[in-house]
N, C-alpha and C. Protein backbone atom coordinates (compact mmCIF):
# COMPACT_ATOMS: atom_id res chain seq x y z
N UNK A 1 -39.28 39.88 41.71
CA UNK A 1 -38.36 38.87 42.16
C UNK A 1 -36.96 39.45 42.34
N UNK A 2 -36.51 40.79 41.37
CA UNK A 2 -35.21 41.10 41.80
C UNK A 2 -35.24 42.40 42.78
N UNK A 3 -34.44 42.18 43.65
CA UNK A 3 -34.42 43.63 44.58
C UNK A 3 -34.33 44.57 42.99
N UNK A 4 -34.36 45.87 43.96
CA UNK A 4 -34.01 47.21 43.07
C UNK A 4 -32.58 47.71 43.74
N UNK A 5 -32.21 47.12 44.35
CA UNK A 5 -30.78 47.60 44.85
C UNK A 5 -30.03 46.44 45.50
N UNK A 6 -28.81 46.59 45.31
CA UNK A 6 -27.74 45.50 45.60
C UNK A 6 -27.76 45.34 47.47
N UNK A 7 -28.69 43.76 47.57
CA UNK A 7 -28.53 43.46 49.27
C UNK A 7 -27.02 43.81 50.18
N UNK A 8 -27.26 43.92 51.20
CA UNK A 8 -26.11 44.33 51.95
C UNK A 8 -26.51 43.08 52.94
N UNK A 9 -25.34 42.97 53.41
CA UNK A 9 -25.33 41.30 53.79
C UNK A 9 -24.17 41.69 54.92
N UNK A 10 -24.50 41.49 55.69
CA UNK A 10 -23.44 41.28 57.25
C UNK A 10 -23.11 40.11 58.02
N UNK A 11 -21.59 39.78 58.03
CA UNK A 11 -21.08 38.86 58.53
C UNK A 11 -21.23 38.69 60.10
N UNK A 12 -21.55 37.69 60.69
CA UNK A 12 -21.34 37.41 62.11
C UNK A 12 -19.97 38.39 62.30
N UNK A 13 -19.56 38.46 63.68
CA UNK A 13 -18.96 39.00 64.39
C UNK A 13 -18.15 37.81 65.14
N UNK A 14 -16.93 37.69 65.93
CA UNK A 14 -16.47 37.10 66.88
C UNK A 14 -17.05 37.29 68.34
N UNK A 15 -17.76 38.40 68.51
CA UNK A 15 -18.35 38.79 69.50
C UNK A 15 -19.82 39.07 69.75
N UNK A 16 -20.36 38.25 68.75
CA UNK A 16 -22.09 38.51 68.50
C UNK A 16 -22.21 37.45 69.20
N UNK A 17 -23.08 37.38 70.21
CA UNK A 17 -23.86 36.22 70.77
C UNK A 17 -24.76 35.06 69.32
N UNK A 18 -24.51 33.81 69.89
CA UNK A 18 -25.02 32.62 69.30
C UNK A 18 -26.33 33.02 68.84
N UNK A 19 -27.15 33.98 68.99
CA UNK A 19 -28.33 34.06 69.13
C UNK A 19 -28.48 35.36 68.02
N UNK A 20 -28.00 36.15 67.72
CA UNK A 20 -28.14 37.24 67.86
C UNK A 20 -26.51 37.84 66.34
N UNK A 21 -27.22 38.00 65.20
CA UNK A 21 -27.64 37.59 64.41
C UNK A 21 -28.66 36.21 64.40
N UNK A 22 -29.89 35.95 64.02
CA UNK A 22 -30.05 34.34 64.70
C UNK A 22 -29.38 33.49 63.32
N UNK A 23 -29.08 31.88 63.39
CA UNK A 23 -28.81 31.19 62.21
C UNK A 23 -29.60 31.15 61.38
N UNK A 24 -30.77 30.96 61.78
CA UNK A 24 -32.31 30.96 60.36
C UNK A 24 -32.10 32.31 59.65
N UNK A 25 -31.61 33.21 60.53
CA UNK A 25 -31.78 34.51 59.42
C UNK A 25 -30.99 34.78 58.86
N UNK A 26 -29.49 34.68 59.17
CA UNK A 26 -28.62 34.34 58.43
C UNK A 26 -28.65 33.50 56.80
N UNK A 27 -29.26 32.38 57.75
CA UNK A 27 -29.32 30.72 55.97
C UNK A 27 -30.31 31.72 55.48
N UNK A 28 -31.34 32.41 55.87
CA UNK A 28 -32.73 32.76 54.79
C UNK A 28 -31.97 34.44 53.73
N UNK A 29 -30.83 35.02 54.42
CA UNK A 29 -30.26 35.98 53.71
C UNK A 29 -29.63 35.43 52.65
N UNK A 30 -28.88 34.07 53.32
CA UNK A 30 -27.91 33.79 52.16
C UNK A 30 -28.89 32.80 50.83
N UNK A 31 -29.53 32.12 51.60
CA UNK A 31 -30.56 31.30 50.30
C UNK A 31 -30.88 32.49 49.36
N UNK A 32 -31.76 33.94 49.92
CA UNK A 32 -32.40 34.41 49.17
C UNK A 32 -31.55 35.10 48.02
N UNK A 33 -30.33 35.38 48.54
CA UNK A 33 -29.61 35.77 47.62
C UNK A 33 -28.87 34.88 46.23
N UNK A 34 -28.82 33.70 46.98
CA UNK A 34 -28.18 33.04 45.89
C UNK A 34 -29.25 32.51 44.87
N UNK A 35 -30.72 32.46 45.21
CA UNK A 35 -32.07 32.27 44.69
C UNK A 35 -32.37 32.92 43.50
N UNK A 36 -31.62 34.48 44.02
CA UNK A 36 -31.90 35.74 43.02
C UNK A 36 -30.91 35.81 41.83
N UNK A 37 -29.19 35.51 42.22
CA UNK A 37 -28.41 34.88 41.29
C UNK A 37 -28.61 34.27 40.39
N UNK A 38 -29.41 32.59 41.13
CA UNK A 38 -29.81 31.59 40.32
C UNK A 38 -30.62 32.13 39.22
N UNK A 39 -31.52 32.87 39.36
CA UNK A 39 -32.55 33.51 38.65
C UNK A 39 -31.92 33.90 37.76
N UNK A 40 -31.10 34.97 37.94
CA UNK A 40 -30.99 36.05 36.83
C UNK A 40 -29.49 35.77 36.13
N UNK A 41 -28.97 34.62 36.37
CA UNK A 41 -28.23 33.64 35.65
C UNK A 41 -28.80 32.41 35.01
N UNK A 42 -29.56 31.59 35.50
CA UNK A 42 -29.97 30.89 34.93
C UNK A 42 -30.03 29.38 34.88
N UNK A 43 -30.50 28.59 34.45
CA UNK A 43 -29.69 27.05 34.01
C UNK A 43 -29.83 26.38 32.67
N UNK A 44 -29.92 25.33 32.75
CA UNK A 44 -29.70 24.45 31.12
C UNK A 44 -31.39 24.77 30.89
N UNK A 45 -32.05 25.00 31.64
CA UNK A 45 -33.52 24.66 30.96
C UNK A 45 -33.97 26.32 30.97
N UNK A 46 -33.40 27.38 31.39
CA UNK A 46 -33.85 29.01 31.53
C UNK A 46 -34.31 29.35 30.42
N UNK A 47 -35.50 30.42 30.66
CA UNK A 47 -36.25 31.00 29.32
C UNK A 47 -35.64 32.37 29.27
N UNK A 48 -36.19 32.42 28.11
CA UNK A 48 -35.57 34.15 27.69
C UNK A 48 -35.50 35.40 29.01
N UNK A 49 -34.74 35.75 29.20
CA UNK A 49 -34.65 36.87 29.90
C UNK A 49 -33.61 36.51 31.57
N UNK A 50 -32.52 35.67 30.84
CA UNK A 50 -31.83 35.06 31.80
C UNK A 50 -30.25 35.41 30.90
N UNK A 51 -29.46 35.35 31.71
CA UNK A 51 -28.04 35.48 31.49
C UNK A 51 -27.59 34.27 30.22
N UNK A 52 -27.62 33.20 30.57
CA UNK A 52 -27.24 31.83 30.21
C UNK A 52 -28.29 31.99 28.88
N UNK A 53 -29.59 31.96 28.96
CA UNK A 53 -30.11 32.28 27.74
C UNK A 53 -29.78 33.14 26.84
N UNK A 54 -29.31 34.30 27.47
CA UNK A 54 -28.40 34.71 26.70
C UNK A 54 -27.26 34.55 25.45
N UNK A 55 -26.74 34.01 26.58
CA UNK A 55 -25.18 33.55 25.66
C UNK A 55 -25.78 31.83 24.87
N UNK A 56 -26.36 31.19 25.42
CA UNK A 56 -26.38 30.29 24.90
C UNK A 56 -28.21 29.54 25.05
N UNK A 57 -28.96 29.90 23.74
CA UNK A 57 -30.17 29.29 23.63
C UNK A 57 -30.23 27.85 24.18
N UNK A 58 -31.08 27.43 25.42
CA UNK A 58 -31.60 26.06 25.65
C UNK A 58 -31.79 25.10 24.66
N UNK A 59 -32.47 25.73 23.68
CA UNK A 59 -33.07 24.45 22.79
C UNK A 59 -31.96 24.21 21.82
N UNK A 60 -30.85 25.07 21.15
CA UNK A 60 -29.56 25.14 20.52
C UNK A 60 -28.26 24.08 21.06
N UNK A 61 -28.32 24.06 22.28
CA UNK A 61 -27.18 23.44 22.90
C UNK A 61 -25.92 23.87 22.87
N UNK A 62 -26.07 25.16 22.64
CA UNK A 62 -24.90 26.04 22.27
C UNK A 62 -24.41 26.42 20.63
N UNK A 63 -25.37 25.98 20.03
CA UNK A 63 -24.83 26.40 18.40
C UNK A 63 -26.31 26.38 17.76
N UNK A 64 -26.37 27.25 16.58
CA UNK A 64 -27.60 26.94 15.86
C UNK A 64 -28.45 28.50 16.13
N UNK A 65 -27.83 29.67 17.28
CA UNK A 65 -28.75 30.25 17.25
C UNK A 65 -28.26 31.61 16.76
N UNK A 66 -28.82 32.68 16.25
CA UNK A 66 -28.26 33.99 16.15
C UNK A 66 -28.07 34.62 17.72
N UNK A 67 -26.65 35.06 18.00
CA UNK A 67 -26.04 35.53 18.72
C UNK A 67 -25.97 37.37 18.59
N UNK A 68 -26.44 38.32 18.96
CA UNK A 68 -26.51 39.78 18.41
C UNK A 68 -25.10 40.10 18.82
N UNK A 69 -24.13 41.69 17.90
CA UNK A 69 -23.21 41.68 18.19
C UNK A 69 -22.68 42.18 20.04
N UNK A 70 -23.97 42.66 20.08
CA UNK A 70 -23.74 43.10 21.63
C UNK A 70 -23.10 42.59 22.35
N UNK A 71 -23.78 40.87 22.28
CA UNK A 71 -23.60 40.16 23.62
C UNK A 71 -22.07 39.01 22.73
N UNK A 72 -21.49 39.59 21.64
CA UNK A 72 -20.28 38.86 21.53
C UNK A 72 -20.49 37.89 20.30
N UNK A 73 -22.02 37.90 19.65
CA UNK A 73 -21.75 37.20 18.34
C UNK A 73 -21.60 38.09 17.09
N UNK A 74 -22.19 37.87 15.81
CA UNK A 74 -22.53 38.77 14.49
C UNK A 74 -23.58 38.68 14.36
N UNK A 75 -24.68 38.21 14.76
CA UNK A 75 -25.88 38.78 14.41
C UNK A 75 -26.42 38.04 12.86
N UNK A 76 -25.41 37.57 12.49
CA UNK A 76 -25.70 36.64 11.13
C UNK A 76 -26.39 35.54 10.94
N UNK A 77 -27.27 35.02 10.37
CA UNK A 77 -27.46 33.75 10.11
C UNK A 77 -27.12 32.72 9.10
N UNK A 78 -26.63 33.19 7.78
CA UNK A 78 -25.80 32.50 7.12
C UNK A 78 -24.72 33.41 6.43
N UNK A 79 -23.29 32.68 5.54
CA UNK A 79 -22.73 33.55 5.11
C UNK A 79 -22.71 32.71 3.76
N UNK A 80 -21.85 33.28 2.88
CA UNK A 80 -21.87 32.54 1.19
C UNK A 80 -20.13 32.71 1.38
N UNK A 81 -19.59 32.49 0.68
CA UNK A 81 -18.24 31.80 0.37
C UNK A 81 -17.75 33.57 -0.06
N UNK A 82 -16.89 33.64 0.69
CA UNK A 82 -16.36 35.06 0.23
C UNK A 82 -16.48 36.27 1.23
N UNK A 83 -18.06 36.13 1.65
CA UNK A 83 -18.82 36.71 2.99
C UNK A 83 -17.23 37.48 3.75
N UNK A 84 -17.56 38.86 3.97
CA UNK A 84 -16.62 39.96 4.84
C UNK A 84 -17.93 40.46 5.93
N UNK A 85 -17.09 40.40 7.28
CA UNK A 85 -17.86 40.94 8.53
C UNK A 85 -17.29 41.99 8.63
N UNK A 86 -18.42 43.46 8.68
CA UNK A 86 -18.14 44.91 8.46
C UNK A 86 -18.42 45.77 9.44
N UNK A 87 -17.71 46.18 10.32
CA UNK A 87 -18.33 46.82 11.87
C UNK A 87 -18.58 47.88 10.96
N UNK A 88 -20.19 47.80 11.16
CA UNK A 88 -21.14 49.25 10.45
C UNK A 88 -21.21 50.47 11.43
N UNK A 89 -21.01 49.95 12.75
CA UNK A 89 -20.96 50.99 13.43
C UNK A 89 -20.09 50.43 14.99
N UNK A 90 -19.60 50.74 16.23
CA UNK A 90 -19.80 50.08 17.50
C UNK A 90 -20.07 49.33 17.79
N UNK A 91 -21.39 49.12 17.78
CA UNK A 91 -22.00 47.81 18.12
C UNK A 91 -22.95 47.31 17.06
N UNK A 92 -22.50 47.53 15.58
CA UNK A 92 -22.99 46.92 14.58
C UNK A 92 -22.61 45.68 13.85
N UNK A 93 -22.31 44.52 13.49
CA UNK A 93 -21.63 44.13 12.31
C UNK A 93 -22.71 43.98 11.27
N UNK A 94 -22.14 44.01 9.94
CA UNK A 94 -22.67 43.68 8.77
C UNK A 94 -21.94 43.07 7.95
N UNK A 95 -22.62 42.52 7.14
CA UNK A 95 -22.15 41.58 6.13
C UNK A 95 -22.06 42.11 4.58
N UNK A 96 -20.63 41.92 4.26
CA UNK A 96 -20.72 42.22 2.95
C UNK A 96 -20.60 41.14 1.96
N UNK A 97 -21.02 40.95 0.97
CA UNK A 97 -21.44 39.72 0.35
C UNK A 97 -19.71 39.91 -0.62
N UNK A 98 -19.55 38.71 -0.65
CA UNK A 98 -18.10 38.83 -2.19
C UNK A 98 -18.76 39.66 -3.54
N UNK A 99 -17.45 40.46 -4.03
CA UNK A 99 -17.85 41.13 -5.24
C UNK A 99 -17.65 39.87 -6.33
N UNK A 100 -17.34 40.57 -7.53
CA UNK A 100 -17.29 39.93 -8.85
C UNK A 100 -15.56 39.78 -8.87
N UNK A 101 -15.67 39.27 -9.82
CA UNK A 101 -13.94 38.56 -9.98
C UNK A 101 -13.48 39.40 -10.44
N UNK A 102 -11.76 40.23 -10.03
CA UNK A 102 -11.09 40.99 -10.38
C UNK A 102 -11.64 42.35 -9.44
N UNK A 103 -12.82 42.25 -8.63
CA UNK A 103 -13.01 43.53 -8.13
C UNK A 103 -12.15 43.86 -6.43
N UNK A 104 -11.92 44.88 -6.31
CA UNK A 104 -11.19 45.24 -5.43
C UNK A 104 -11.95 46.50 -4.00
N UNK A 105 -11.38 45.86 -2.47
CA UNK A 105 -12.49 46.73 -1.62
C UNK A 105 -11.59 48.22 -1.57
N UNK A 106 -12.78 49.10 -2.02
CA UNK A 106 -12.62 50.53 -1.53
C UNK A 106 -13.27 51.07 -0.89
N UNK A 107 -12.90 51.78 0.22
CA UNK A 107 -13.05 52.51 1.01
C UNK A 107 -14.53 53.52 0.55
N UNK A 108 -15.00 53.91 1.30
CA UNK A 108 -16.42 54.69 0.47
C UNK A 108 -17.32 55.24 1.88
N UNK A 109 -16.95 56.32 2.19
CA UNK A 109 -17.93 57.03 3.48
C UNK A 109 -19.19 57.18 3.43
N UNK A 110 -19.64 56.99 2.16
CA UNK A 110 -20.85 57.38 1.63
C UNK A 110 -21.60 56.23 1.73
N UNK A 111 -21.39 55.12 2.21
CA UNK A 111 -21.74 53.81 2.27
C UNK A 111 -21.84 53.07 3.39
N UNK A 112 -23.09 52.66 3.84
CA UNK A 112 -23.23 52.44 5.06
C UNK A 112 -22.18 51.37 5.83
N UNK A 113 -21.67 50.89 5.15
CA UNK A 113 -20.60 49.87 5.90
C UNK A 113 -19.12 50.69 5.84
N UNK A 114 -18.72 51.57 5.17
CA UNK A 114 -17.58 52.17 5.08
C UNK A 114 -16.72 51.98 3.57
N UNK A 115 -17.34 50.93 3.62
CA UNK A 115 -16.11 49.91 2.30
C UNK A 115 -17.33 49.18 1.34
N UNK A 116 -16.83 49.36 0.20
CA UNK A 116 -17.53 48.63 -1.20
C UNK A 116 -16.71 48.00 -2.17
N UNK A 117 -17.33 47.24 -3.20
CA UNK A 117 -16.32 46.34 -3.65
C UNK A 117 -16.33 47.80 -5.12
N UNK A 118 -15.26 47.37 -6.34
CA UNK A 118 -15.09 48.14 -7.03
C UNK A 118 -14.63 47.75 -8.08
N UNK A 119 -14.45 48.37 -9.65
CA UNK A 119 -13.81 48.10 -10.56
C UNK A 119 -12.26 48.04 -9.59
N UNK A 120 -11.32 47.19 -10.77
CA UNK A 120 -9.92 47.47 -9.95
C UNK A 120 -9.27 48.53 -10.98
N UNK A 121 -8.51 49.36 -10.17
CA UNK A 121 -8.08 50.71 -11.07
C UNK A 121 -7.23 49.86 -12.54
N UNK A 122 -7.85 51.31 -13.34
CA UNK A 122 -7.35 50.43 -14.56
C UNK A 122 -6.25 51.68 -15.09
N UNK A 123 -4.70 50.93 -15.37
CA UNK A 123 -3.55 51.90 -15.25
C UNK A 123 -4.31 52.95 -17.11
N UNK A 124 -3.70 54.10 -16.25
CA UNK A 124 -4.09 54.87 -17.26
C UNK A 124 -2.73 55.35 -18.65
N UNK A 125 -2.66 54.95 -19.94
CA UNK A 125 -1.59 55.33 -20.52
C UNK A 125 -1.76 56.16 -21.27
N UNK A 126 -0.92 56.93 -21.62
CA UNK A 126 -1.03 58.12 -22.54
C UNK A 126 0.45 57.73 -23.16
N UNK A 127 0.16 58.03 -24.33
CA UNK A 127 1.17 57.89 -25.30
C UNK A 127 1.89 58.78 -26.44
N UNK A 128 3.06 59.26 -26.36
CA UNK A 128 3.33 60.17 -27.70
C UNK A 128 4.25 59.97 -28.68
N UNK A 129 4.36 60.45 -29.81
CA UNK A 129 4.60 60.09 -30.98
C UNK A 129 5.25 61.10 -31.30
N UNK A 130 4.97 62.47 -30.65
CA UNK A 130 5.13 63.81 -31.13
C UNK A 130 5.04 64.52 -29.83
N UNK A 131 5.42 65.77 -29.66
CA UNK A 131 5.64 66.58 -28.70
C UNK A 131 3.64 66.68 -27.84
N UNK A 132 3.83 66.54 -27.01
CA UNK A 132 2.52 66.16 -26.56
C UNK A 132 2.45 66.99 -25.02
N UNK A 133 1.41 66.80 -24.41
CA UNK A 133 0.98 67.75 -23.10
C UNK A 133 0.44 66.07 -21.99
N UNK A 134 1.17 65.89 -20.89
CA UNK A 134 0.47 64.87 -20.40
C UNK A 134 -0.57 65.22 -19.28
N UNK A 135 -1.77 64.58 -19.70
CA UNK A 135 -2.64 65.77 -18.51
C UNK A 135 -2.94 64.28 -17.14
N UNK A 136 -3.40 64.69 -15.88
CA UNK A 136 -3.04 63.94 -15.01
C UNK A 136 -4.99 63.50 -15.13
N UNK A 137 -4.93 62.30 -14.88
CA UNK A 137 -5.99 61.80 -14.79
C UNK A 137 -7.27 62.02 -13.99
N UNK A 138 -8.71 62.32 -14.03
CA UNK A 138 -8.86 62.19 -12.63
C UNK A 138 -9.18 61.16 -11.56
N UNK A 139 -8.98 60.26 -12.22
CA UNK A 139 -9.11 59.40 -10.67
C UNK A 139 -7.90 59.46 -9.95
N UNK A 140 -6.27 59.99 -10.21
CA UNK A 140 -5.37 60.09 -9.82
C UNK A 140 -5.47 61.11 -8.53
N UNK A 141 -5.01 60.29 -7.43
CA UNK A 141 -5.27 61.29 -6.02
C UNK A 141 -3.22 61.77 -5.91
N UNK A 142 -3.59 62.48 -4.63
CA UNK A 142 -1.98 62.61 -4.22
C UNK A 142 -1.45 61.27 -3.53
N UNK A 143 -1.80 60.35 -3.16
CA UNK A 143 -0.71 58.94 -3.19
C UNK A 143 -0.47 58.72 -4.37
N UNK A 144 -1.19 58.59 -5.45
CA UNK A 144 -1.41 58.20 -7.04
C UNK A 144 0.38 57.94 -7.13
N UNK A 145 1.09 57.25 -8.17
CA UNK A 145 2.62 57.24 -8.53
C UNK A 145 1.97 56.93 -9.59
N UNK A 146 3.19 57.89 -10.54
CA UNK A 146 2.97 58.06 -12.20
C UNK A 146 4.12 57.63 -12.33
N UNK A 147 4.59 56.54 -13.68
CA UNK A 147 5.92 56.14 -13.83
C UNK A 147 5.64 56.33 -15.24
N UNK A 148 7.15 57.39 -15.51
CA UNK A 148 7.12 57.38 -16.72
C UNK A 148 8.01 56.71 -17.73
N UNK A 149 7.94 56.59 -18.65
CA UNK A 149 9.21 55.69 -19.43
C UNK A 149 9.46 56.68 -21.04
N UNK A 150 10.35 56.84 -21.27
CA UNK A 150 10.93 57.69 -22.40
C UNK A 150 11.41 56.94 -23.38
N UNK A 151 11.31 56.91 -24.63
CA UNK A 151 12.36 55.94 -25.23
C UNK A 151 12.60 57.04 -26.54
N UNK A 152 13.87 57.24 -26.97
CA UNK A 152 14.23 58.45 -27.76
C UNK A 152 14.92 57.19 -28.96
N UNK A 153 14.89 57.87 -30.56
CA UNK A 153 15.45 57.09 -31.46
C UNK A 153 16.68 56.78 -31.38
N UNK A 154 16.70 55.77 -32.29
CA UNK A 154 18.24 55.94 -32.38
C UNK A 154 19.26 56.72 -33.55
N UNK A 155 20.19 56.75 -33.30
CA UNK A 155 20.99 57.78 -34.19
C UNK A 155 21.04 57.22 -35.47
N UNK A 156 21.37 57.56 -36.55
CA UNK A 156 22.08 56.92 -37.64
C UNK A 156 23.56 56.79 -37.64
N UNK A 157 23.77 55.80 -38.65
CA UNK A 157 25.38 55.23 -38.68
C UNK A 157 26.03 56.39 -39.38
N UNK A 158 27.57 56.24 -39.60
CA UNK A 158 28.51 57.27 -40.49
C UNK A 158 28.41 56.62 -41.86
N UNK A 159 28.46 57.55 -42.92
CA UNK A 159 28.70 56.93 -44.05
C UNK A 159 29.90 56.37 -44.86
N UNK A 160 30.38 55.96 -45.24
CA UNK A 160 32.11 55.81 -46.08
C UNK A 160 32.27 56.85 -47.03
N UNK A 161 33.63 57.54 -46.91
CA UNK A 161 33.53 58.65 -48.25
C UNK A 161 35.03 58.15 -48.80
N UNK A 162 34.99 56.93 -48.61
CA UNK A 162 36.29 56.21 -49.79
C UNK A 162 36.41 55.20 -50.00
N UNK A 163 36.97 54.76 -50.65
CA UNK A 163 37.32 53.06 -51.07
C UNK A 163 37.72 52.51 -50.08
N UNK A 164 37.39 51.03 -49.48
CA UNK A 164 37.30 50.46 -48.61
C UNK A 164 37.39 50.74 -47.46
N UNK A 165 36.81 52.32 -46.85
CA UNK A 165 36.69 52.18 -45.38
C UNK A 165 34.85 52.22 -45.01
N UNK A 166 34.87 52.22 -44.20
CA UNK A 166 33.19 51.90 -43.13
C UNK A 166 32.61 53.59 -42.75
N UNK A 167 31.45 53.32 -42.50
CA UNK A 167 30.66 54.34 -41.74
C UNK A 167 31.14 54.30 -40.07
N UNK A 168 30.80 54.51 -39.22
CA UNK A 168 30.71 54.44 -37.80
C UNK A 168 29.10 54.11 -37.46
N UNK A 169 28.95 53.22 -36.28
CA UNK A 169 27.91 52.72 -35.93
C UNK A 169 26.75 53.74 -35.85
N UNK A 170 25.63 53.20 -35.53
CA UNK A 170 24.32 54.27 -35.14
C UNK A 170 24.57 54.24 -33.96
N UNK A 171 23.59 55.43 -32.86
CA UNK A 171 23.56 55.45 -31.79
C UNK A 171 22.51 55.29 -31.28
């Protein structure tokens, strides 16, 4: 029913005799073509393997059907509350389901969607009391920011070495 190559179609002339193109062959070029259109576009009642069926299932009425990402939908049929759409590839999407509470998306090549959900980084402290070595963590990358905070004692006060005078404050 479909040519194998795009019809070539020629317009009358101002100077073609009435006859010649004839009109029947003309209307039977242009019917057949728009026949073949009709076809491979479609209508409200077209079965699979039509344009319009395509984009939009007959028996659906336009909603209700899985759409693949190719032709412009996700390919999904339901989502849950949280649900992330994950281009797995070009012409992939996938679905990533919500993590657990407090978890955070990281990045992950090793994973067919790109991205996974994760513990959320948990700040790392080190603490000293005494002269100490701070060693760098390893989950710490080179964006990583380390903030440090110092807090040194305080001084002691002056003492009095006479009758009624004062020490001087601590520091």
């Amino acid at each position: 029913m479909y040519p194998s190559t795009i019809a070539s179609l020629t317009d009358p002339q101002a100077t073609d005799r009435l006859n010649s193109p004839s009109h029947s062959g003309i209307e039977q070029a242009q019917n057949a073509n728009i026949e073949q259109t009709q076809t491979f576009i479609g209508t409200l009642s077209s079965t699979q393997g039509t344009l319009i069926y395509d984009v939009r299932s007959p028996s659906s009425d336009g909603g209700g059907h899985v759409q693949s990402a190719n032709k412009g939908g996700t390919g999904q049929t339901t989502y849950t509350k949280g649900d992330i759409l994950v281009g797995q590839s070009s012409s992939v999407l996938t679905k990533l389901a919500v993590g657990v509470n407090d978890q955070v998306i990281i990045a992950d090549s090793s994973v067919a969607a790109g991205i996974k959900w994760g513990a959320t980084p948990i700040m790392n402290v080190q603490s000293f009391i005494a002269t100490g070595t701070w060693v760098k963590p390893a989950a710490a990358v080179l964006t990583s920011k380390v903030f440090v905070e110092l807090w040194g004692a305080g001084g002691s006060g002056g003492t009095a070495t006479g009758t009624n005078e004062c020490g001087g404050g601590g520091g």
